[in-house]
PDB file of N, CA and C in Angstrom:
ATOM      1  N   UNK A   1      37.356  83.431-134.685  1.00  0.00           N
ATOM      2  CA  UNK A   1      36.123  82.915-134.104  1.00  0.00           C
ATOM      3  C   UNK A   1      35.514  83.984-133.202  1.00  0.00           C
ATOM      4  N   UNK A   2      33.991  84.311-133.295  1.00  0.00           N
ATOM      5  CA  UNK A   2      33.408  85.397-132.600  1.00  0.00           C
ATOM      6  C   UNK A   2      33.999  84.835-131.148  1.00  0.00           C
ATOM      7  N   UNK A   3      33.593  85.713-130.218  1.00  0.00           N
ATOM      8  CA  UNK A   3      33.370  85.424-128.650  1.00  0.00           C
ATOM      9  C   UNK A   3      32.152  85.821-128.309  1.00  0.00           C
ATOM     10  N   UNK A   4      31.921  84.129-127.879  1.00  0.00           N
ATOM     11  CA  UNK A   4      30.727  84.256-127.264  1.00  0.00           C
ATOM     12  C   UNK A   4      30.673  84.439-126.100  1.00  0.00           C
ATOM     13  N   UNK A   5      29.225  84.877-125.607  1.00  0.00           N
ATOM     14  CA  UNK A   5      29.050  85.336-124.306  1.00  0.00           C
ATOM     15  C   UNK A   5      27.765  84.019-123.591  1.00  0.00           C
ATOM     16  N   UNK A   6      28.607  83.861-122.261  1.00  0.00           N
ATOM     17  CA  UNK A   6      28.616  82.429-121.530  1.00  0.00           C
ATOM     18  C   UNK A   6      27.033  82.836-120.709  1.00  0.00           C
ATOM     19  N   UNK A   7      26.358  81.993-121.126  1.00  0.00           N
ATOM     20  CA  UNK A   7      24.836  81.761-120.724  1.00  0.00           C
ATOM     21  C   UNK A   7      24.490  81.891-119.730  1.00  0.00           C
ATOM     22  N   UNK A   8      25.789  81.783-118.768  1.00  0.00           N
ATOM     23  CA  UNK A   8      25.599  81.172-117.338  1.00  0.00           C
ATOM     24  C   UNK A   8      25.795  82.471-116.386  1.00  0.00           C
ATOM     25  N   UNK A   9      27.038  83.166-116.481  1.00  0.00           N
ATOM     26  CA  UNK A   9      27.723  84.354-115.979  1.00  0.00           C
ATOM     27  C   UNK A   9      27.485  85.736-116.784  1.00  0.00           C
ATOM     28  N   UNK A  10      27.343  85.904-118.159  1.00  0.00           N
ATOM     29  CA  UNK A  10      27.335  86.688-118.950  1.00  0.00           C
ATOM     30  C   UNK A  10      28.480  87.512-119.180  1.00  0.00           C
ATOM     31  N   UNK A  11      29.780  86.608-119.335  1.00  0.00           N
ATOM     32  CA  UNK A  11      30.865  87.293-120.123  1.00  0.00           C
ATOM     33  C   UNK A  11      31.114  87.220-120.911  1.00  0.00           C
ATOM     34  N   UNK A  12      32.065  87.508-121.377  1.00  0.00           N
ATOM     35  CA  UNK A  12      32.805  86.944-122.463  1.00  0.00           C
ATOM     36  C   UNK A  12      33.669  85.405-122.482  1.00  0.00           C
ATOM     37  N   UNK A  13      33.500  84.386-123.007  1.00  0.00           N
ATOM     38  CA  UNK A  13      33.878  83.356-123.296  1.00  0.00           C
ATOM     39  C   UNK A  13      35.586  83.352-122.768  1.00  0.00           C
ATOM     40  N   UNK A  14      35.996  84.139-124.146  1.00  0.00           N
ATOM     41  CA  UNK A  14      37.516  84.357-123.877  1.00  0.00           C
ATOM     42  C   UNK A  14      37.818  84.985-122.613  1.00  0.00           C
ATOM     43  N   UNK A  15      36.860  85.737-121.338  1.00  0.00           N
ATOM     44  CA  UNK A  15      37.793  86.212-120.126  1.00  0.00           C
ATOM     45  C   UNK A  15      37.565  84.684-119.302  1.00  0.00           C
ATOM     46  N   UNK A  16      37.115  83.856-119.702  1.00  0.00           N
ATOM     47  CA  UNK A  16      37.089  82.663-118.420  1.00  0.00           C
ATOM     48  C   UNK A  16      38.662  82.136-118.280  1.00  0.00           C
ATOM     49  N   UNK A  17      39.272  81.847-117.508  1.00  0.00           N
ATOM     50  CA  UNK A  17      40.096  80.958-117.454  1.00  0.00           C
ATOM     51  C   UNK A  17      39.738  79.360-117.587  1.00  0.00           C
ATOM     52  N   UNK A  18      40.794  78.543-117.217  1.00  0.00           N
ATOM     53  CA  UNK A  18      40.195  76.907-117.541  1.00  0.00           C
ATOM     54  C   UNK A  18      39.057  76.853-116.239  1.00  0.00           C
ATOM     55  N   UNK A  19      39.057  77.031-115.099  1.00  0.00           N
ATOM     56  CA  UNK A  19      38.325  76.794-114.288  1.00  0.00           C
ATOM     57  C   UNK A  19      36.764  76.872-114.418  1.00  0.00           C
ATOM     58  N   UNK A  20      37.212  78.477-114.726  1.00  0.00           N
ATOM     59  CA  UNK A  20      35.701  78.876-114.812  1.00  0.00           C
ATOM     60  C   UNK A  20      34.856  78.395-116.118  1.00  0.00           C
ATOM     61  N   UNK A  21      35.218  78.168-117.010  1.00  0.00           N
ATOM     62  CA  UNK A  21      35.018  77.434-118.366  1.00  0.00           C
ATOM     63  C   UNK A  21      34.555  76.148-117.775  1.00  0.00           C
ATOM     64  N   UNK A  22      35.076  75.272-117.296  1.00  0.00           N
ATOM     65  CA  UNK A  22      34.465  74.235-116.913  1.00  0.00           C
ATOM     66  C   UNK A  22      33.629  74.384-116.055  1.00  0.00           C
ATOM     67  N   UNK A  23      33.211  74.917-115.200  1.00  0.00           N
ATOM     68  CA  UNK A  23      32.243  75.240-114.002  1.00  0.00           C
ATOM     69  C   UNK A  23      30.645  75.341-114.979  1.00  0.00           C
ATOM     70  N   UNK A  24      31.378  76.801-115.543  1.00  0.00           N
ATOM     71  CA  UNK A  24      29.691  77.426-116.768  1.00  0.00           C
ATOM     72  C   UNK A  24      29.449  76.660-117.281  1.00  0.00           C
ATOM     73  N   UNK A  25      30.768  75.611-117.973  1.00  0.00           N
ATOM     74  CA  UNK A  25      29.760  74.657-118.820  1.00  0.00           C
ATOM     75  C   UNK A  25      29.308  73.444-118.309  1.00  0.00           C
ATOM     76  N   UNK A  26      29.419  73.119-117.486  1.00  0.00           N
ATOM     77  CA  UNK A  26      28.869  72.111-116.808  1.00  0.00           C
ATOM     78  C   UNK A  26      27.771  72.463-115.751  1.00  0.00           C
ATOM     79  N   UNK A  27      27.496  73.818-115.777  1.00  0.00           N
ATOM     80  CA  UNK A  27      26.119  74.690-114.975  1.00  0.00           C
ATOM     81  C   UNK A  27      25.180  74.664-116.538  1.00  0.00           C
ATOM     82  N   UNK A  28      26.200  75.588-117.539  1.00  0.00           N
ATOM     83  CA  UNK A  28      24.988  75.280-118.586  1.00  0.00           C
ATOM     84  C   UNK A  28      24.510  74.110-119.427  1.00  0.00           C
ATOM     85  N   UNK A  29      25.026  72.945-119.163  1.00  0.00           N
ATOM     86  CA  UNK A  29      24.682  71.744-119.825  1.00  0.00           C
ATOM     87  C   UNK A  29      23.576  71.421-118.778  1.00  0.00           C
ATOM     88  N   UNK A  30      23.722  71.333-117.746  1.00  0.00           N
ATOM     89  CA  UNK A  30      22.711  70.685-116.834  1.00  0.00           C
ATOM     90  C   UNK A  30      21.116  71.350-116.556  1.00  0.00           C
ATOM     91  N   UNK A  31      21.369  72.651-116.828  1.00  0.00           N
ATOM     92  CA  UNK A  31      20.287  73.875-117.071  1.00  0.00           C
ATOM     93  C   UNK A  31      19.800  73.600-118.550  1.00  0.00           C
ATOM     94  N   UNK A  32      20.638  73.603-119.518  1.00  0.00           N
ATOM     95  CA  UNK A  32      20.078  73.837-120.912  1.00  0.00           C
ATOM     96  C   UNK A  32      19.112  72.629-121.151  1.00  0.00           C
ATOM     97  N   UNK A  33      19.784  71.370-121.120  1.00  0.00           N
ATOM     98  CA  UNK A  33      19.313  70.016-120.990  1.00  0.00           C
ATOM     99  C   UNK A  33      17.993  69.393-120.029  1.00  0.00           C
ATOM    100  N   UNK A  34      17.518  70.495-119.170  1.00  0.00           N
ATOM    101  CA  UNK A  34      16.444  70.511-118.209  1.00  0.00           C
ATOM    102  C   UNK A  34      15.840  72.148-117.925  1.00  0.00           C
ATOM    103  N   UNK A  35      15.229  72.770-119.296  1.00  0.00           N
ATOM    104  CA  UNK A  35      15.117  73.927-118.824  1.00  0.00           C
ATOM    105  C   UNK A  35      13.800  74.044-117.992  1.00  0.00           C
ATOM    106  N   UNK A  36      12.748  72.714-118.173  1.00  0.00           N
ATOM    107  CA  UNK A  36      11.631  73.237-117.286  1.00  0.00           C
ATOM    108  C   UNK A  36      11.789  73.675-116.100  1.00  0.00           C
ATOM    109  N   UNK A  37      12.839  72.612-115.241  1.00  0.00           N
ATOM    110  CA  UNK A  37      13.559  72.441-114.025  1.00  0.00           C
ATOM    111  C   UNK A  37      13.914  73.870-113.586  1.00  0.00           C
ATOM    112  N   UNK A  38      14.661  74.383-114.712  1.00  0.00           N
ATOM    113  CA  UNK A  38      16.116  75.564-114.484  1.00  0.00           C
ATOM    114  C   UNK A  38      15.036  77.190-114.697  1.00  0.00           C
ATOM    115  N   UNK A  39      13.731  76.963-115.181  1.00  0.00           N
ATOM    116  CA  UNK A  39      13.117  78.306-116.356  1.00  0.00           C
ATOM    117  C   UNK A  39      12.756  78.945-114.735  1.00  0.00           C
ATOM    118  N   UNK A  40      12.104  78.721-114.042  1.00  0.00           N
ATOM    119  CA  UNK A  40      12.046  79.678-112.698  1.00  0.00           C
ATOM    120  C   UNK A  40      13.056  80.211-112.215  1.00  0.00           C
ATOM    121  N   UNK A  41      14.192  79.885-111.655  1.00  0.00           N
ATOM    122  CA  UNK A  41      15.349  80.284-111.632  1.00  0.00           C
ATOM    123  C   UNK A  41      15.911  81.226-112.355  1.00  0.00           C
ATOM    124  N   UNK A  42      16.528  81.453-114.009  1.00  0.00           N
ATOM    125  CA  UNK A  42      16.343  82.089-115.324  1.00  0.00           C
ATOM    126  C   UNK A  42      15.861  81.949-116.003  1.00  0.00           C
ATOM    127  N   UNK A  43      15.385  82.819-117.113  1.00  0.00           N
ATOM    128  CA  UNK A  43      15.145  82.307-118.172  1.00  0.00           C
ATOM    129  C   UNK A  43      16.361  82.381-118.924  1.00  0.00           C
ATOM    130  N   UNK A  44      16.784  81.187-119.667  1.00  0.00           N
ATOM    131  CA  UNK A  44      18.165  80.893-120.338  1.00  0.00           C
ATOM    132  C   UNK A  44      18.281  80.808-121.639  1.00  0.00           C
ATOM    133  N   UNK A  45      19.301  81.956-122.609  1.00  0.00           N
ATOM    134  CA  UNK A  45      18.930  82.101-123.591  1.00  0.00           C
ATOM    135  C   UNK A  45      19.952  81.371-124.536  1.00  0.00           C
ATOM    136  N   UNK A  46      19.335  80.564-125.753  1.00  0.00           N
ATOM    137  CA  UNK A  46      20.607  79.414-126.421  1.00  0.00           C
ATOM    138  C   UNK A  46      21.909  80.161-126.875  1.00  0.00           C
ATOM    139  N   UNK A  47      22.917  80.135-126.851  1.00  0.00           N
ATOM    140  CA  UNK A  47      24.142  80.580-127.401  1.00  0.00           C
ATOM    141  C   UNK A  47      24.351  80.569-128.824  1.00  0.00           C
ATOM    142  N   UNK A  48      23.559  79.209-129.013  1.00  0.00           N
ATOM    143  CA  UNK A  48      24.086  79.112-130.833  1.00  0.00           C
ATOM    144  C   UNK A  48      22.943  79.445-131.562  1.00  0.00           C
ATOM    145  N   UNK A  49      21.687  79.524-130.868  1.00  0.00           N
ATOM    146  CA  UNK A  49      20.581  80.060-132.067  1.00  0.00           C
ATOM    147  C   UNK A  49      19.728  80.748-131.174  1.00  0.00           C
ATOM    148  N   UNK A  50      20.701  81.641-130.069  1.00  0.00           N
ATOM    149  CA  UNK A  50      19.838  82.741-129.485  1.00  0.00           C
ATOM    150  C   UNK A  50      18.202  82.924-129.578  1.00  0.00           C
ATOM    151  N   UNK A  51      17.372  81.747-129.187  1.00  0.00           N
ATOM    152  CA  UNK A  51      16.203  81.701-129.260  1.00  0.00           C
ATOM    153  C   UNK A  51      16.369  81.202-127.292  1.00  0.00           C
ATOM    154  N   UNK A  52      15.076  81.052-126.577  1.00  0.00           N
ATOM    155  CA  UNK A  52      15.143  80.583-125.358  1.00  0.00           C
ATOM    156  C   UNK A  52      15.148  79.138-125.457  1.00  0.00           C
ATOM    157  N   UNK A  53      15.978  78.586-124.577  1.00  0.00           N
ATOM    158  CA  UNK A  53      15.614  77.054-124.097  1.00  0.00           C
ATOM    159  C   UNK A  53      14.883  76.665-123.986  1.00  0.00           C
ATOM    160  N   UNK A  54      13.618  77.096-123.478  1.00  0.00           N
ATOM    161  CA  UNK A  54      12.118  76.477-123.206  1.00  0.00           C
ATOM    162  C   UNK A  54      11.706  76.337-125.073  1.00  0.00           C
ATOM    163  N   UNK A  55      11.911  76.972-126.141  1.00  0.00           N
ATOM    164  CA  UNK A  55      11.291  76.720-127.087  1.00  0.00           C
ATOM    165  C   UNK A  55      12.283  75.780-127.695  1.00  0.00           C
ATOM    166  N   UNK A  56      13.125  74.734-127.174  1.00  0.00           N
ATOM    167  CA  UNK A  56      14.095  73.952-128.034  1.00  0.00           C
ATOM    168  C   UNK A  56      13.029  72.701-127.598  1.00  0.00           C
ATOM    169  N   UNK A  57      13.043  71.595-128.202  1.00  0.00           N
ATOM    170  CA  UNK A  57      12.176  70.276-128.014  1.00  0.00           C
ATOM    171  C   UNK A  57      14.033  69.347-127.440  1.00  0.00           C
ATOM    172  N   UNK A  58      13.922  68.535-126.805  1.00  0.00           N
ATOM    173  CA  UNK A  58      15.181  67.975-126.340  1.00  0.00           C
ATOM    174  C   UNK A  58      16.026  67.640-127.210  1.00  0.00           C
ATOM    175  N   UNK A  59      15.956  67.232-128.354  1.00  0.00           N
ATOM    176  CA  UNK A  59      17.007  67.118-129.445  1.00  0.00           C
ATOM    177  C   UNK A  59      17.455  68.032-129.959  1.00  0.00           C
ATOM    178  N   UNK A  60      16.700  69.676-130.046  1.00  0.00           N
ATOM    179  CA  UNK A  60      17.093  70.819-130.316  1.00  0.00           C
ATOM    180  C   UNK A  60      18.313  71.351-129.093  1.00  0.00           C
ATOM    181  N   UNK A  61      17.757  70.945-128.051  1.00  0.00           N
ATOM    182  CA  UNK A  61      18.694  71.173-126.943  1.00  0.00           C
ATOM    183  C   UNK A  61      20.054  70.576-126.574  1.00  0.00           C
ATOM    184  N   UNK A  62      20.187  68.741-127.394  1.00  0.00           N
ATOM    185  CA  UNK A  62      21.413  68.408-127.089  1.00  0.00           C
ATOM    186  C   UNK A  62      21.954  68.977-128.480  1.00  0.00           C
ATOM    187  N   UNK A  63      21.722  69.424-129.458  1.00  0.00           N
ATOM    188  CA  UNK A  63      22.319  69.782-130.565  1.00  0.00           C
ATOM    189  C   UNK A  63      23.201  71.016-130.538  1.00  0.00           C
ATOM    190  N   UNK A  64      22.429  72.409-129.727  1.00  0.00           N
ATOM    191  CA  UNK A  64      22.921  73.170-129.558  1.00  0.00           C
ATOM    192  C   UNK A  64      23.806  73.442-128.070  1.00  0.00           C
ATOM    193  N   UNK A  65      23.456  72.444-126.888  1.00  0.00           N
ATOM    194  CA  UNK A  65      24.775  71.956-126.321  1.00  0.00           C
ATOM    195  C   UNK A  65      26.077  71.808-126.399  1.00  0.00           C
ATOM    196  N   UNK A  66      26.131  70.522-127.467  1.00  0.00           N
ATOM    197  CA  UNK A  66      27.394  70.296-128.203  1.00  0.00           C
ATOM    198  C   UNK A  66      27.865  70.929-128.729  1.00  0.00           C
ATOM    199  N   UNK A  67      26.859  72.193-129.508  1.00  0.00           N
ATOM    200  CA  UNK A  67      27.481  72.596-130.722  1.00  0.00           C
ATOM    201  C   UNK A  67      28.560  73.830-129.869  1.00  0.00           C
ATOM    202  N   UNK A  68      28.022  74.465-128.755  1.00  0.00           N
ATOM    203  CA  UNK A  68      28.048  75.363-127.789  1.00  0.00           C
ATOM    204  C   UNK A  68      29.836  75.037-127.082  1.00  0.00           C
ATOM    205  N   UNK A  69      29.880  73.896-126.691  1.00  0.00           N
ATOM    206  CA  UNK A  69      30.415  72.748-126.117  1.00  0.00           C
ATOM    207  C   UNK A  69      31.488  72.922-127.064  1.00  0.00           C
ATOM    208  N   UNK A  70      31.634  72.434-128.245  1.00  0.00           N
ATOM    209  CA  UNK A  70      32.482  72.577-128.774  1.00  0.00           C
ATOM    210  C   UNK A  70      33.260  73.310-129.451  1.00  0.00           C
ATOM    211  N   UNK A  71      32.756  74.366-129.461  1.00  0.00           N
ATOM    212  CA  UNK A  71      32.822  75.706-129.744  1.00  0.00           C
ATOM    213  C   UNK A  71      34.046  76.005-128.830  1.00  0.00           C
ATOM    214  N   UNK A  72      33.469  76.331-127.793  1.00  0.00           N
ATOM    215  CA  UNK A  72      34.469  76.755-126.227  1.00  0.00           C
ATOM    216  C   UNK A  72      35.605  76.097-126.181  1.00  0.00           C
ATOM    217  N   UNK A  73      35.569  74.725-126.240  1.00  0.00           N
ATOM    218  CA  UNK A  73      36.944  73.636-126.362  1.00  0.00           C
ATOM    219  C   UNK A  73      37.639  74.283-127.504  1.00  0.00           C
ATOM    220  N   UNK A  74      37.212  74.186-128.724  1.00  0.00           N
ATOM    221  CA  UNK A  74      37.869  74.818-129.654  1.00  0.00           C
ATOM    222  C   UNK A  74      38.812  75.819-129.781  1.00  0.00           C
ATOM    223  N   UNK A  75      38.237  77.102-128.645  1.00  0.00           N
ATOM    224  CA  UNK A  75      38.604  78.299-128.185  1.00  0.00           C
ATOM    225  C   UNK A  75      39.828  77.955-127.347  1.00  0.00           C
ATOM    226  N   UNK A  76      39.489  77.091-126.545  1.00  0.00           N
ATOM    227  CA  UNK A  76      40.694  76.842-125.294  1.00  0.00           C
ATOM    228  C   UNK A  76      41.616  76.048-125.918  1.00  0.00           C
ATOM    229  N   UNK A  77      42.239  75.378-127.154  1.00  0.00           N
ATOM    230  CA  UNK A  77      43.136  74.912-127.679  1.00  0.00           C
ATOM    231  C   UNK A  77      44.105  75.880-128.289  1.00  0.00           C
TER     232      UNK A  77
END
């Protein structure tokens, strides 16, 4: 499985430990899922179809969440 690089911090996926894995992803669910909110702050770029958040419509956004989401869990098993 590639390693992806975490939206939030910009590492590598695989250097997070459990902590930090849960932290990013629960910074980037809450950002991805509200980017009007989050787009001043960064601009935040999607993990799974590397396009920006602001151009996902909200169902584009919980799709690539999860998909993101589960990805990482996957990794940490």
């Amino acid at each position: 499985m590639e390693n992806r690089i975490c939206p939030i911090c910009q590492e590598g996926m695989v250097q997070h430990n459990e902590n930090q894995t849960s932290k990013c992803l629960q910074k980037f669910i809450k950002e991805a899922t509200n980017p009007v909110v989050y787009a001043s702050i960064r601009k935040m770029i999607c993990p799974i179809c590397e396009k920006d958040m602001l151009d996902h419509n909200s169902k584009q956004a919980t799709e690539c969440v999860n998909e993101f989401v589960k990805e990482v869990k996957g990794e940490e098993d």
